[in-house]
PDB file of N, CA and C in Angstrom:
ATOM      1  N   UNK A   1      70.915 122.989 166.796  1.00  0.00           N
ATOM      2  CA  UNK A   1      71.357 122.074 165.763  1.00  0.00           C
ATOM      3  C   UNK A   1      70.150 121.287 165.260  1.00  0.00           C
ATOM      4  N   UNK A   2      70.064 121.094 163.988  1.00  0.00           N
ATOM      5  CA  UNK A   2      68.843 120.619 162.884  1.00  0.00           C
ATOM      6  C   UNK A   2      68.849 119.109 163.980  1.00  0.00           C
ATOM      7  N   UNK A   3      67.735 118.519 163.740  1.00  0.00           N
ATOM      8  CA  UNK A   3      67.492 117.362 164.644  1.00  0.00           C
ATOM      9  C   UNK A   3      68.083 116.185 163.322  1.00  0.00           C
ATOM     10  N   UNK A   4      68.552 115.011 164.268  1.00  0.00           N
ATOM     11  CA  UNK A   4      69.282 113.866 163.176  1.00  0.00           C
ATOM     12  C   UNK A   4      68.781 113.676 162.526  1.00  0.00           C
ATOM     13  N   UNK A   5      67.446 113.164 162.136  1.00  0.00           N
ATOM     14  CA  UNK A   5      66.908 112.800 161.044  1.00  0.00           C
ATOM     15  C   UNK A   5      66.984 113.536 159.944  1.00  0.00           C
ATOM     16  N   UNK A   6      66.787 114.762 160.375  1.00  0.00           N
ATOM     17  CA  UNK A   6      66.956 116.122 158.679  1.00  0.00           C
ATOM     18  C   UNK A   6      68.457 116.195 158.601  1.00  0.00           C
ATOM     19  N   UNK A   7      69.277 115.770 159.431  1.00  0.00           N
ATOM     20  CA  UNK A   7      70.902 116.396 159.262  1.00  0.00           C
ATOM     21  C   UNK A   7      71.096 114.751 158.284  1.00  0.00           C
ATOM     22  N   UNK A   8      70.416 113.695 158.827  1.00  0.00           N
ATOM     23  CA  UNK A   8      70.842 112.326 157.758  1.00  0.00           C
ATOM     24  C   UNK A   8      70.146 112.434 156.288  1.00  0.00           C
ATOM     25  N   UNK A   9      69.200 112.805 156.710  1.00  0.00           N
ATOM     26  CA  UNK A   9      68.166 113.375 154.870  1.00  0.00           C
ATOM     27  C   UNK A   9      68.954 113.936 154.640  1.00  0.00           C
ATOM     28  N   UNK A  10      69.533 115.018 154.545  1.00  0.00           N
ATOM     29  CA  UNK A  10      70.107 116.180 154.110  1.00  0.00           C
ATOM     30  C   UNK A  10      71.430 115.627 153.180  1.00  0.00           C
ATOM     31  N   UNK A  11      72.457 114.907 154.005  1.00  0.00           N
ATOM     32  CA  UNK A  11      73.898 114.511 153.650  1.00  0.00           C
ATOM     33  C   UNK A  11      72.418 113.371 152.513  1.00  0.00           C
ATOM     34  N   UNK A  12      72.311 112.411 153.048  1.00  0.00           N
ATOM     35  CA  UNK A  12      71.652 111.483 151.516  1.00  0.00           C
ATOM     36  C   UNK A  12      70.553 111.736 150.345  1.00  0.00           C
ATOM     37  N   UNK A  13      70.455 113.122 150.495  1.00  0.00           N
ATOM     38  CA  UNK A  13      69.786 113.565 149.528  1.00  0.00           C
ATOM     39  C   UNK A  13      71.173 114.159 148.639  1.00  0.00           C
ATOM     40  N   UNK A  14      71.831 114.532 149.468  1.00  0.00           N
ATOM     41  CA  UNK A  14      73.259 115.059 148.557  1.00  0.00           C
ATOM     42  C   UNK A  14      73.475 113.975 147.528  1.00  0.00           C
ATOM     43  N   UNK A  15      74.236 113.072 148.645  1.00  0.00           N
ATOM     44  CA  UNK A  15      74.666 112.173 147.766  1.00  0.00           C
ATOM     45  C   UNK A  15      74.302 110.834 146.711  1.00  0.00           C
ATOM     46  N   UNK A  16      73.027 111.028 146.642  1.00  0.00           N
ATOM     47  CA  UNK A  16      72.250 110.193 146.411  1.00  0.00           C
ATOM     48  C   UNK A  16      72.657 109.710 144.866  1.00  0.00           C
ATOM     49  N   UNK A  17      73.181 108.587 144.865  1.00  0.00           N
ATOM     50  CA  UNK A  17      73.576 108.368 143.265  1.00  0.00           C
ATOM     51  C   UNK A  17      74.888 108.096 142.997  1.00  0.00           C
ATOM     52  N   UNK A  18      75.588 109.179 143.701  1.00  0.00           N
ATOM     53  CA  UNK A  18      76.469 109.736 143.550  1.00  0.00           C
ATOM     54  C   UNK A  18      78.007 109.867 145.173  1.00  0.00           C
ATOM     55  N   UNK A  19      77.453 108.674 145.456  1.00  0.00           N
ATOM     56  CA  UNK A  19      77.887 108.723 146.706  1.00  0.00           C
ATOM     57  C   UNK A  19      79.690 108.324 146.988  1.00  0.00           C
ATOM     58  N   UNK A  20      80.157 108.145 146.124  1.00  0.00           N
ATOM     59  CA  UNK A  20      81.785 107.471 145.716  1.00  0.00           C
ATOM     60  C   UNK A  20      82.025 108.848 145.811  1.00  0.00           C
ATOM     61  N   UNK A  21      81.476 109.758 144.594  1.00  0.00           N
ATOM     62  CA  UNK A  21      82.348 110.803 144.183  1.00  0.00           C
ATOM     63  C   UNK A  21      82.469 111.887 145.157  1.00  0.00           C
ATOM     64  N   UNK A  22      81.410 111.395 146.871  1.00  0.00           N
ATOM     65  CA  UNK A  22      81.960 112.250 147.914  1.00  0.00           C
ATOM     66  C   UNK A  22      82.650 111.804 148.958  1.00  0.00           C
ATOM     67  N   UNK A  23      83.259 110.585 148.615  1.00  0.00           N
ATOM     68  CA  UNK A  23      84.275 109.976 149.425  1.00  0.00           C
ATOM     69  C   UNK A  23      83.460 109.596 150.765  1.00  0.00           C
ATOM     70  N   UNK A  24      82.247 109.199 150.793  1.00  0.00           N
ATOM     71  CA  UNK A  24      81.196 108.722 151.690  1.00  0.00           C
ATOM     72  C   UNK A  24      81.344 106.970 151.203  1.00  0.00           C
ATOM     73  N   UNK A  25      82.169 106.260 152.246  1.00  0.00           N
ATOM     74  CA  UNK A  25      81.938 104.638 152.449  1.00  0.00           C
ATOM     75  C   UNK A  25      81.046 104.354 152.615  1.00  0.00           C
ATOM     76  N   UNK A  26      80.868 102.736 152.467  1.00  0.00           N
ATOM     77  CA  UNK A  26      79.645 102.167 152.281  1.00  0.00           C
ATOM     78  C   UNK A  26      79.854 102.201 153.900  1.00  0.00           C
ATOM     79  N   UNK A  27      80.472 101.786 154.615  1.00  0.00           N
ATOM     80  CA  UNK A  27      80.031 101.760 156.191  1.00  0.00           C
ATOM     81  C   UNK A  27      79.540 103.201 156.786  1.00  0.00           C
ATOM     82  N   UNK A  28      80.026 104.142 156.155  1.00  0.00           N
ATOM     83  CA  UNK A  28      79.237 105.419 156.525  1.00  0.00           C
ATOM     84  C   UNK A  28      78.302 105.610 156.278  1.00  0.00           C
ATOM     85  N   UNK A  29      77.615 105.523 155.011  1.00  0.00           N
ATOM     86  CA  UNK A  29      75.957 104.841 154.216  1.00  0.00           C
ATOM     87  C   UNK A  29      75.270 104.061 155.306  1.00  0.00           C
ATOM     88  N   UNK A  30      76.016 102.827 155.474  1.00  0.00           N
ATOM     89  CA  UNK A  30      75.636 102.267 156.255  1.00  0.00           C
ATOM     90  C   UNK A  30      74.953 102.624 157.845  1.00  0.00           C
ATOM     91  N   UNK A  31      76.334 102.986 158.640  1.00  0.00           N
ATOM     92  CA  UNK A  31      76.353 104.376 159.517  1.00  0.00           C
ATOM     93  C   UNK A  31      74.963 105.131 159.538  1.00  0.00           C
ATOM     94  N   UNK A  32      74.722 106.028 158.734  1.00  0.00           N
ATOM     95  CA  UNK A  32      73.513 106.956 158.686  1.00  0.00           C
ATOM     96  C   UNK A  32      72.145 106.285 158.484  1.00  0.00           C
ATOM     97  N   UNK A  33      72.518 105.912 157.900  1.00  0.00           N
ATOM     98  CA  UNK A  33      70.897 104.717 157.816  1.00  0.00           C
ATOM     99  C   UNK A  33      70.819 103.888 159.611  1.00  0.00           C
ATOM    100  N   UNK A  34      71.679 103.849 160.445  1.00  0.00           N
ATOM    101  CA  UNK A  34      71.378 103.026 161.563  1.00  0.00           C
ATOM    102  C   UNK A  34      70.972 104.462 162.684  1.00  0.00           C
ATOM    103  N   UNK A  35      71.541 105.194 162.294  1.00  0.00           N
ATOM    104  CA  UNK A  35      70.957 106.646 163.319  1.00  0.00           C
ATOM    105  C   UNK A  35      70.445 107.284 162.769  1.00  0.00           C
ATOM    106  N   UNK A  36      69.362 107.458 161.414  1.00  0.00           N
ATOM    107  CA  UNK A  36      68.696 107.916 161.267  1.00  0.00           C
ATOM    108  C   UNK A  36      67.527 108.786 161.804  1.00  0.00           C
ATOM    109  N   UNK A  37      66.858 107.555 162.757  1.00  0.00           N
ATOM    110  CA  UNK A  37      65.996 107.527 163.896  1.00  0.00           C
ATOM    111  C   UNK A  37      65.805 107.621 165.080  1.00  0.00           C
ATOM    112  N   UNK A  38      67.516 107.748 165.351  1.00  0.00           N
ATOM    113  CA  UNK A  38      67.298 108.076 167.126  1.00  0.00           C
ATOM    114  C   UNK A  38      67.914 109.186 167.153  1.00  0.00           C
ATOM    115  N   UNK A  39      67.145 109.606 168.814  1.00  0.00           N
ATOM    116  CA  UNK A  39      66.608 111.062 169.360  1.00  0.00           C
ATOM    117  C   UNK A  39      68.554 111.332 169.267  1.00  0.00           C
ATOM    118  N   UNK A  40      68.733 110.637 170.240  1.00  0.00           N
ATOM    119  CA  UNK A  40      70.022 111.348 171.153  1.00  0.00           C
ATOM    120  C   UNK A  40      71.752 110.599 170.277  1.00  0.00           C
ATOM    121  N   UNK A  41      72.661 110.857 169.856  1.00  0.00           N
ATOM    122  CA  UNK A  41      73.557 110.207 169.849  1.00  0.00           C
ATOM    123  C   UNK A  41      74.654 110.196 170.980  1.00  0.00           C
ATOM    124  N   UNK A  42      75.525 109.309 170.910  1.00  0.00           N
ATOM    125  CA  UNK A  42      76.484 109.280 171.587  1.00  0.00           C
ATOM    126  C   UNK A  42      77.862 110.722 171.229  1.00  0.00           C
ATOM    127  N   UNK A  43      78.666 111.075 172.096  1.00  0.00           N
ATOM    128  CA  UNK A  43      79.788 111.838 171.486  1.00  0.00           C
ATOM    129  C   UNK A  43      80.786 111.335 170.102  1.00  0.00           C
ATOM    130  N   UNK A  44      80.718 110.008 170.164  1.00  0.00           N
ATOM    131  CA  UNK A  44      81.323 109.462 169.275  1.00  0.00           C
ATOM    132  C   UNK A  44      80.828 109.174 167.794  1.00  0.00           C
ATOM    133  N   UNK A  45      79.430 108.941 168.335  1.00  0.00           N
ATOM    134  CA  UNK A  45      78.687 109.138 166.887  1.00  0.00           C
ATOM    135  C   UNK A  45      78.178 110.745 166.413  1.00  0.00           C
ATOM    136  N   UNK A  46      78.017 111.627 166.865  1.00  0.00           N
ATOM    137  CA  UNK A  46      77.927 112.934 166.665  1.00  0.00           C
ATOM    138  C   UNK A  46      79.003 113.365 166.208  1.00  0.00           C
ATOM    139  N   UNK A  47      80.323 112.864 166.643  1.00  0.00           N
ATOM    140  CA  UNK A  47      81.936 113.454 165.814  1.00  0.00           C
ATOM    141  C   UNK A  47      81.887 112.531 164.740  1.00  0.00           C
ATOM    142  N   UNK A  48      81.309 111.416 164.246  1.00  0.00           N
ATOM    143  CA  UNK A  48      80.923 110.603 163.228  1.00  0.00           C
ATOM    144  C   UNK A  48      80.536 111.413 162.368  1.00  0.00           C
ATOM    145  N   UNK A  49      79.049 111.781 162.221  1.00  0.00           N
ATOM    146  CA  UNK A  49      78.216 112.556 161.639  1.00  0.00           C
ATOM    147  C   UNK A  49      78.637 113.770 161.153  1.00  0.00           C
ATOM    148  N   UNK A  50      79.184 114.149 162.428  1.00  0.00           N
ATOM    149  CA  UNK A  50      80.110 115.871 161.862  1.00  0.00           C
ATOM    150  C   UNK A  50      80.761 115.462 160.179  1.00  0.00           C
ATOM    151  N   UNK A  51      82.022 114.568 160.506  1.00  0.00           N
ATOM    152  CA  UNK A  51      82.780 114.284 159.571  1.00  0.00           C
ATOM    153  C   UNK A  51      82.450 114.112 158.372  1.00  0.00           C
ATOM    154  N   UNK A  52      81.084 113.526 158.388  1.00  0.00           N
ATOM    155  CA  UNK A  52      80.551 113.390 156.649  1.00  0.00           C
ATOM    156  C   UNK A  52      80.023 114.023 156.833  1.00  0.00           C
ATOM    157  N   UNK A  53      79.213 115.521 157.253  1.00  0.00           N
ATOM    158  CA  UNK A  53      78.682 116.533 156.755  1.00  0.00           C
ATOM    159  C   UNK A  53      79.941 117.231 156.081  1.00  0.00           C
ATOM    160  N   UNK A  54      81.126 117.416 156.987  1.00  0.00           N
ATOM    161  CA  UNK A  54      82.210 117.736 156.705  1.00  0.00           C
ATOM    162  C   UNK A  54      82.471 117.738 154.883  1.00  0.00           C
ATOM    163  N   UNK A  55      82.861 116.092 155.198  1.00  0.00           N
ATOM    164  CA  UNK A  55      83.471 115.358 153.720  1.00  0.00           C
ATOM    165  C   UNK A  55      82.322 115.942 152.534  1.00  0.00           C
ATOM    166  N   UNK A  56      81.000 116.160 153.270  1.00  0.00           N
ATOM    167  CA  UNK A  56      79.821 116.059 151.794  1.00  0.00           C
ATOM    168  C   UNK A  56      79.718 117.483 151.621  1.00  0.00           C
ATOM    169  N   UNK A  57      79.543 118.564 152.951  1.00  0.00           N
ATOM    170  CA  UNK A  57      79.215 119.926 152.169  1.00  0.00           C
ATOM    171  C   UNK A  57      80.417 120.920 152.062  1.00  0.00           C
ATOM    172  N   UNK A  58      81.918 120.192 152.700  1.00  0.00           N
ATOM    173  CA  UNK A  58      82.610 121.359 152.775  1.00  0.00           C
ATOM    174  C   UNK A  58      83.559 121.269 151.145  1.00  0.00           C
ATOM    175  N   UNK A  59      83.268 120.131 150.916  1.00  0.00           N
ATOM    176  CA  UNK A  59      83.810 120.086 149.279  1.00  0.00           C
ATOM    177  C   UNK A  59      82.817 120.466 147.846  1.00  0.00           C
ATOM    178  N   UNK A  60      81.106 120.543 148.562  1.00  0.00           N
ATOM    179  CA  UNK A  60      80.066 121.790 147.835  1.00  0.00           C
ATOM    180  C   UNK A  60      80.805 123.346 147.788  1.00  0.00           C
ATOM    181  N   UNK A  61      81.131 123.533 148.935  1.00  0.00           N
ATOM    182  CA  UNK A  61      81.664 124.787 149.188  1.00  0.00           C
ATOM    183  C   UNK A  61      83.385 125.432 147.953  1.00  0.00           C
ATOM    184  N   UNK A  62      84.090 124.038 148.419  1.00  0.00           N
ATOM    185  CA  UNK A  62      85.278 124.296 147.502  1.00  0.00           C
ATOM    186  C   UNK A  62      85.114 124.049 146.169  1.00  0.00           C
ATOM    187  N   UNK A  63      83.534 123.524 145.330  1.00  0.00           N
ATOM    188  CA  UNK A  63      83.301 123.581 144.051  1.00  0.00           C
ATOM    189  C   UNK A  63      82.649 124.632 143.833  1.00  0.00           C
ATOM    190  N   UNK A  64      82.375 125.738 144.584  1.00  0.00           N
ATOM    191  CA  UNK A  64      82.194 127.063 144.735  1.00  0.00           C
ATOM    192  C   UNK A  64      83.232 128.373 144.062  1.00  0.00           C
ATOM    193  N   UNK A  65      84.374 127.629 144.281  1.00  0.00           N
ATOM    194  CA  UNK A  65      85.401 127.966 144.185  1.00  0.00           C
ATOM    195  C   UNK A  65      85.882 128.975 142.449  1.00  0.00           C
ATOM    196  N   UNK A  66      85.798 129.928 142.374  1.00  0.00           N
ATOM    197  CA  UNK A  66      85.807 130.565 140.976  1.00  0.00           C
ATOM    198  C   UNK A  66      87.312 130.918 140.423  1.00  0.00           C
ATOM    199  N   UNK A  67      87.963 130.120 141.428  1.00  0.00           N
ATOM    200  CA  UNK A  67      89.488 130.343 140.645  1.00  0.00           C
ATOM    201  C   UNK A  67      90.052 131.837 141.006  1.00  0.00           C
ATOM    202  N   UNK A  68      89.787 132.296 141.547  1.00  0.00           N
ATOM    203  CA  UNK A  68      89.987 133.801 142.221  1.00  0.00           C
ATOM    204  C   UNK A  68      90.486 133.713 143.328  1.00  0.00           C
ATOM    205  N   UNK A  69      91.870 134.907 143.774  1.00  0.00           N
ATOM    206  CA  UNK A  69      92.096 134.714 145.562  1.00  0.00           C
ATOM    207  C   UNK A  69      91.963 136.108 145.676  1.00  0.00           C
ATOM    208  N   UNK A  70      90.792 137.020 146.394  1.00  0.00           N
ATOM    209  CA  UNK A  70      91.037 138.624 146.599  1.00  0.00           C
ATOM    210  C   UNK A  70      91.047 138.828 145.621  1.00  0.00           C
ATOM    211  N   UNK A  71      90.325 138.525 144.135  1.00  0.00           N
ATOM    212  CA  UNK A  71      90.259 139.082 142.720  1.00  0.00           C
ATOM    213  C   UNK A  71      91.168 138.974 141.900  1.00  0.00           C
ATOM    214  N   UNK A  72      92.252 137.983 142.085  1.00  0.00           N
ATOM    215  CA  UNK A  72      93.746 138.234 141.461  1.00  0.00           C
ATOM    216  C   UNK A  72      93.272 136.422 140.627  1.00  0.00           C
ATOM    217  N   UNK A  73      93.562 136.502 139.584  1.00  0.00           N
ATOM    218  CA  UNK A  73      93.309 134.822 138.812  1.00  0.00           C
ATOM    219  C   UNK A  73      94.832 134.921 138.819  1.00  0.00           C
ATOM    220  N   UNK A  74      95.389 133.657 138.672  1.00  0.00           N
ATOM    221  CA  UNK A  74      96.577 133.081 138.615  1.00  0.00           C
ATOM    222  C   UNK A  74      96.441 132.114 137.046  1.00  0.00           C
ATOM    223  N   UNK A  75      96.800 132.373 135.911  1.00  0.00           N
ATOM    224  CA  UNK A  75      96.737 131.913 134.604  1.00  0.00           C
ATOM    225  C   UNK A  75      98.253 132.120 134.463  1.00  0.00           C
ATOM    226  N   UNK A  76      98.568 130.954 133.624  1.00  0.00           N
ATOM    227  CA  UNK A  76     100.294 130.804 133.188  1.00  0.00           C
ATOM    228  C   UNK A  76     101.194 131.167 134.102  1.00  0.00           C
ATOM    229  N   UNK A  77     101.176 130.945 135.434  1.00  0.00           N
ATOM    230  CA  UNK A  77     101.999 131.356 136.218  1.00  0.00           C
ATOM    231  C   UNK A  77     102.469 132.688 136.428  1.00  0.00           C
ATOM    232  N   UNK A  78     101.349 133.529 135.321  1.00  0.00           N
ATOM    233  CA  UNK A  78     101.204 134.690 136.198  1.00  0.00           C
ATOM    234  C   UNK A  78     100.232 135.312 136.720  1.00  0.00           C
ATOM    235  N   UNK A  79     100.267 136.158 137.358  1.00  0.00           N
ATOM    236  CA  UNK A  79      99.187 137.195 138.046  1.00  0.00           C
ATOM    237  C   UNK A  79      98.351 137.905 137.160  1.00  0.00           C
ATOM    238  N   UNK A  80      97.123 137.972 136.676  1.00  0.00           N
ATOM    239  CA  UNK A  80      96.288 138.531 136.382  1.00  0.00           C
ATOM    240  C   UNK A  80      94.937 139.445 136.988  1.00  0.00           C
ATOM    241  N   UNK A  81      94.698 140.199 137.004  1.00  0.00           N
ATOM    242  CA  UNK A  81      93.390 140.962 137.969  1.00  0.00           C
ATOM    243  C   UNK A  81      92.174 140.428 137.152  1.00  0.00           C
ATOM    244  N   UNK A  82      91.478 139.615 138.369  1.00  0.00           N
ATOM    245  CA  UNK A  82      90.216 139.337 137.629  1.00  0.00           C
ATOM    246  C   UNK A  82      88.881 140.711 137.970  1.00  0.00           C
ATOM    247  N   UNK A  83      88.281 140.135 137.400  1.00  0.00           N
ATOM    248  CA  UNK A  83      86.800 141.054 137.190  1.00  0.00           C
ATOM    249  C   UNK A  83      85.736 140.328 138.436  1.00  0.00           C
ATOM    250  N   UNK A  84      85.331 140.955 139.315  1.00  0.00           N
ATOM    251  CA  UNK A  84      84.066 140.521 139.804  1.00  0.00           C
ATOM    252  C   UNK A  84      83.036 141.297 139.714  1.00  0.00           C
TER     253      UNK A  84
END
């Protein structure tokens, strides 16, 4: 696992600016900026951390999302075959 400091760069380089529109609180902001710098966390702060990598890259992933399930688009409530 990436060491804390690049896993806290990482989530605040995401959100940088833009930090509302990933449902990242100011106490979580807050949060990452106080463990930035240390080696080891606790279990409780590591299931912390998980959670907003969670909240920040797994909703990158679902804007990934091309409107397709198995190639089938769903337009007007019906079934259409899309093109990939």
């Amino acid at each position: 696992m990436a060491a804390i400091k690049q896993r806290v760069d990482k989530i605040t380089k995401e959100i940088s600016g833009v930090t509302a529109q990933f449902g990242v609180t100011q106490w979580e902001a807050n949060f990452l900026a106080s463990i930035r710098d240390r080696a080891f966390l606790s279990d409780k702060q590591e299931k912390t951390l998980v959670e907003i990598e969670v909240k920040v890259f797994e909703r990158e992933d679902d804007d990934e999302d091309d409107g397709t399930e198995d190639g089938v688009q769903r337009t007007d409530d019906r079934f259409h075959r899309g093109r990939r």
